[in-house]
C-alpha atoms as a PDB file:
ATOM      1  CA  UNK A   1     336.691-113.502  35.702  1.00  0.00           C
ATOM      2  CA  UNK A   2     337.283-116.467  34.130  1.00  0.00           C
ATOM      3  CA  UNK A   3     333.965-117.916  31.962  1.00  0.00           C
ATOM      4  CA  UNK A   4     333.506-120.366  29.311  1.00  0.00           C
ATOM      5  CA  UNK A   5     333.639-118.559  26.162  1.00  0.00           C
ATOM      6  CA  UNK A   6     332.537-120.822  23.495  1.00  0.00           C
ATOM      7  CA  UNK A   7     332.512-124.586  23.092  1.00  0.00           C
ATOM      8  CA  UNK A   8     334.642-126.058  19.843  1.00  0.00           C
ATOM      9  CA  UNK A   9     332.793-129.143  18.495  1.00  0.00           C
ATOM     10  CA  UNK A  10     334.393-130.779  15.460  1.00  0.00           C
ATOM     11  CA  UNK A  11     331.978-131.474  13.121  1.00  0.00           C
ATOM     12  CA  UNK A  12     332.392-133.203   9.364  1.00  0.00           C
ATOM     13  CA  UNK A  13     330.226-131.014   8.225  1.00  0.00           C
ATOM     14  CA  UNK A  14     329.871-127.091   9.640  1.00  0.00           C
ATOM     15  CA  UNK A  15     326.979-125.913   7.883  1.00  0.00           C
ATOM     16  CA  UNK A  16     324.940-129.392   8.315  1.00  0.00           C
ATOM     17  CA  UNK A  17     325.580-129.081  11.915  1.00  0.00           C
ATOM     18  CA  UNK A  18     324.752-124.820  12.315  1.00  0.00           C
ATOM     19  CA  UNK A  19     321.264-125.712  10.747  1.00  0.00           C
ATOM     20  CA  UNK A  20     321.229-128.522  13.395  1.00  0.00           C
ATOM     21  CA  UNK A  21     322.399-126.293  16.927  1.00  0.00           C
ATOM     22  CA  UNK A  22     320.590-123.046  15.478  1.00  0.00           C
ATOM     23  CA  UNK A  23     317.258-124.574  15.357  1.00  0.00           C
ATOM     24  CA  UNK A  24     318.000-126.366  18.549  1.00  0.00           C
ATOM     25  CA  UNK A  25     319.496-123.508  20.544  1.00  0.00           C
ATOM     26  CA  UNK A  26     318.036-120.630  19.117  1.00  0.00           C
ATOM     27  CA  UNK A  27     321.358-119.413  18.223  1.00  0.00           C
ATOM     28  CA  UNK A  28     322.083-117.210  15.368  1.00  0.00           C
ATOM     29  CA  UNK A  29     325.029-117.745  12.772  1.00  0.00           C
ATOM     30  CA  UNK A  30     327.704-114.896  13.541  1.00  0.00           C
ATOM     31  CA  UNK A  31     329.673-113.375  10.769  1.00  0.00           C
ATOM     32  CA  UNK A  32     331.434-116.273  10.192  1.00  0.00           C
ATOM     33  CA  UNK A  33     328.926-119.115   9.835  1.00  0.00           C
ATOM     34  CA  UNK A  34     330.930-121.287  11.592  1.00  0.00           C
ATOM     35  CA  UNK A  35     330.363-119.066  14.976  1.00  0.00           C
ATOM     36  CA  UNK A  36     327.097-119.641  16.445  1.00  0.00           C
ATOM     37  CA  UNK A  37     325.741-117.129  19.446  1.00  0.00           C
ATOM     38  CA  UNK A  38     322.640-116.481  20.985  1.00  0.00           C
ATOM     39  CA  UNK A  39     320.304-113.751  20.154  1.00  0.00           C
ATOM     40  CA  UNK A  40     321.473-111.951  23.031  1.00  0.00           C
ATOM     41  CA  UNK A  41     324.653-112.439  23.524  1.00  0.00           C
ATOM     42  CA  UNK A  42     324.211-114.415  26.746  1.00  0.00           C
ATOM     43  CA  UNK A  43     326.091-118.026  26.880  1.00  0.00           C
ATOM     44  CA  UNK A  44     328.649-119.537  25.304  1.00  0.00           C
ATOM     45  CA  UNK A  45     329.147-119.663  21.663  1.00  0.00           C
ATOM     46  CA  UNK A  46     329.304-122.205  19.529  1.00  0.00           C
ATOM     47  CA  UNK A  47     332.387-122.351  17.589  1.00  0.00           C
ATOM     48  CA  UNK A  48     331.955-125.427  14.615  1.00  0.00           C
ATOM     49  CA  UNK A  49     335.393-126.750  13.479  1.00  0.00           C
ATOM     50  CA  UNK A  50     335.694-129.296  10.880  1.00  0.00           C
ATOM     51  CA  UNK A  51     339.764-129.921  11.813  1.00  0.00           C
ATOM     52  CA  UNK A  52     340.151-128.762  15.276  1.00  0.00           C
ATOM     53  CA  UNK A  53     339.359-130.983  18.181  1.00  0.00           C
ATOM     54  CA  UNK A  54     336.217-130.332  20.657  1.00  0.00           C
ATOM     55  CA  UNK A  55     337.381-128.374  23.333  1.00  0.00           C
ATOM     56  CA  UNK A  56     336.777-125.606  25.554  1.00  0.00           C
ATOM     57  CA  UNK A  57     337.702-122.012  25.398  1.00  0.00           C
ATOM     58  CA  UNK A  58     337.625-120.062  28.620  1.00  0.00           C
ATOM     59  CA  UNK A  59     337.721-116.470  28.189  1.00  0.00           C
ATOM     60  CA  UNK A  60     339.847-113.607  30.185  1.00  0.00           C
ATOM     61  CA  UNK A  61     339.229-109.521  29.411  1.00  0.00           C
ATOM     62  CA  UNK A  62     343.222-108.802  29.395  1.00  0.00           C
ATOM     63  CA  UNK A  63     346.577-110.718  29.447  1.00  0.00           C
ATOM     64  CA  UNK A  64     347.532-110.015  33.258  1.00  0.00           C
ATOM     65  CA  UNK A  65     344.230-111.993  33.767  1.00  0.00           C
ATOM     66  CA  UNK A  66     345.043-114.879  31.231  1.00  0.00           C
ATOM     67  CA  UNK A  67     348.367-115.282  32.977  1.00  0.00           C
ATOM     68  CA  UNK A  68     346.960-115.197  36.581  1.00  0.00           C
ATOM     69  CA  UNK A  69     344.141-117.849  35.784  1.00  0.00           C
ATOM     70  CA  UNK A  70     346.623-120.079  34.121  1.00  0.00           C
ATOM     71  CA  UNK A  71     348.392-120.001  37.044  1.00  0.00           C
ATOM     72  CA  UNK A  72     345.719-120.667  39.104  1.00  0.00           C
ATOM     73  CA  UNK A  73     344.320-123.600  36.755  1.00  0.00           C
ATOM     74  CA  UNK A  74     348.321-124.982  37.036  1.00  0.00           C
ATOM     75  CA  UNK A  75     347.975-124.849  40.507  1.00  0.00           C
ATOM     76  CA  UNK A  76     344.864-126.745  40.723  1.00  0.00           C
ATOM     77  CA  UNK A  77     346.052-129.617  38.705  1.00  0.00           C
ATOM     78  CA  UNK A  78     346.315-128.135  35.285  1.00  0.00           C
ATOM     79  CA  UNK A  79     349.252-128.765  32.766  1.00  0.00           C
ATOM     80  CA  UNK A  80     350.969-126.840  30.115  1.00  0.00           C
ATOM     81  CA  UNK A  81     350.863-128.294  26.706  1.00  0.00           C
ATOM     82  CA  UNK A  82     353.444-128.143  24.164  1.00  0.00           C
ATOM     83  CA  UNK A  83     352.030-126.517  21.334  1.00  0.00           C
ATOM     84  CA  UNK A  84     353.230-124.763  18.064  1.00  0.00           C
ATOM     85  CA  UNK A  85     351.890-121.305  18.442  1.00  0.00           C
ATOM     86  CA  UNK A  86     351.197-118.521  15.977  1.00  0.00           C
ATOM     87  CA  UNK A  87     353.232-114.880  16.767  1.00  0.00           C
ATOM     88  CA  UNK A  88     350.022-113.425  17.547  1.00  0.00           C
ATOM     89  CA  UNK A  89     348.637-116.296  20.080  1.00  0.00           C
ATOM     90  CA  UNK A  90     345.894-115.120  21.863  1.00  0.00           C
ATOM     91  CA  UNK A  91     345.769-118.484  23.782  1.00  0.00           C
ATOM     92  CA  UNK A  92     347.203-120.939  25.895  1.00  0.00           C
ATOM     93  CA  UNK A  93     346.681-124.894  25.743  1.00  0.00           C
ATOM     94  CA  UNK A  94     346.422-126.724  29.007  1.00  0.00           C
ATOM     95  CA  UNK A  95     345.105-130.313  29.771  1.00  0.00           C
ATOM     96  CA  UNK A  96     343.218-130.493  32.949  1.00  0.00           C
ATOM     97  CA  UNK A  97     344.304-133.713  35.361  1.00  0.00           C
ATOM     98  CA  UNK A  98     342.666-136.238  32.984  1.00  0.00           C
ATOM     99  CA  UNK A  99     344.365-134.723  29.826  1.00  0.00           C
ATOM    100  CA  UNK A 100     341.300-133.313  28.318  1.00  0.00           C
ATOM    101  CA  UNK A 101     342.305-130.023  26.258  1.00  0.00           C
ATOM    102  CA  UNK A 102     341.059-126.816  26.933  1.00  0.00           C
ATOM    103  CA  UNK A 103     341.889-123.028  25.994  1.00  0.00           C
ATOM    104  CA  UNK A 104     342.582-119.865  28.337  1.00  0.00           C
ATOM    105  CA  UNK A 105     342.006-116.816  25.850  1.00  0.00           C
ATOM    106  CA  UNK A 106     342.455-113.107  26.034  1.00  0.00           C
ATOM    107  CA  UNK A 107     339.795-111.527  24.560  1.00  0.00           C
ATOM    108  CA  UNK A 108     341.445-108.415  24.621  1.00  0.00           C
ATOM    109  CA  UNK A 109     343.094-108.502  21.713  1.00  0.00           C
END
């Protein structure tokens, strides 16, 4: 099932802006500082990225499922984006209809 994963927000400043959304959330710094998750695991995390743009990332549990809700998101309005991806991409960029970027992930690898 398709969910939303985590939430990119670029920030100038990641470690400014954890103390910021931990003490607002409740979240807890992951082993990356930059990763932000609740106490229990429940919600979307908080991914802090100085470089990338804010974004979505929606997460699948396997690639048959990342290729069947890509479709799906296509075929709702979605559109491929060119990109310049790593060997080991474990994502796909799409724009929905009003060209705002988002992520479809596989989480299983």
């Amino acid at each position: 099932m398709l969910r939303i994963g985590s939430l990119v927000i670029n920030v100038s400043d990641t470690g400014r802006s954890g103390d910021f959304w931990v003490g607002a959330l409740g979240y807890e710094r992951g082993a990356n500082p930059e990763f932000l998750h609740s106490p229990d695991g429940s919600g979307p995390r908080l991914h802090l990225d100085t470089t990338d743009r804010t974004h979505l990332d929606l997460w699948t549990d396997s690639a048959a499922e990342q290729a069947a809700e890509v479709d799906r998101l296509v075929g709702l309005g979605a559109s491929r984006v060119p990109w310049d991806y790593p060997d080991d991409a474990d994502f796909v960029v799409l724009e929905d209809p009003g060209g705002t970027l988002f992520c479809v992930i596989d989480t299983s690898r």
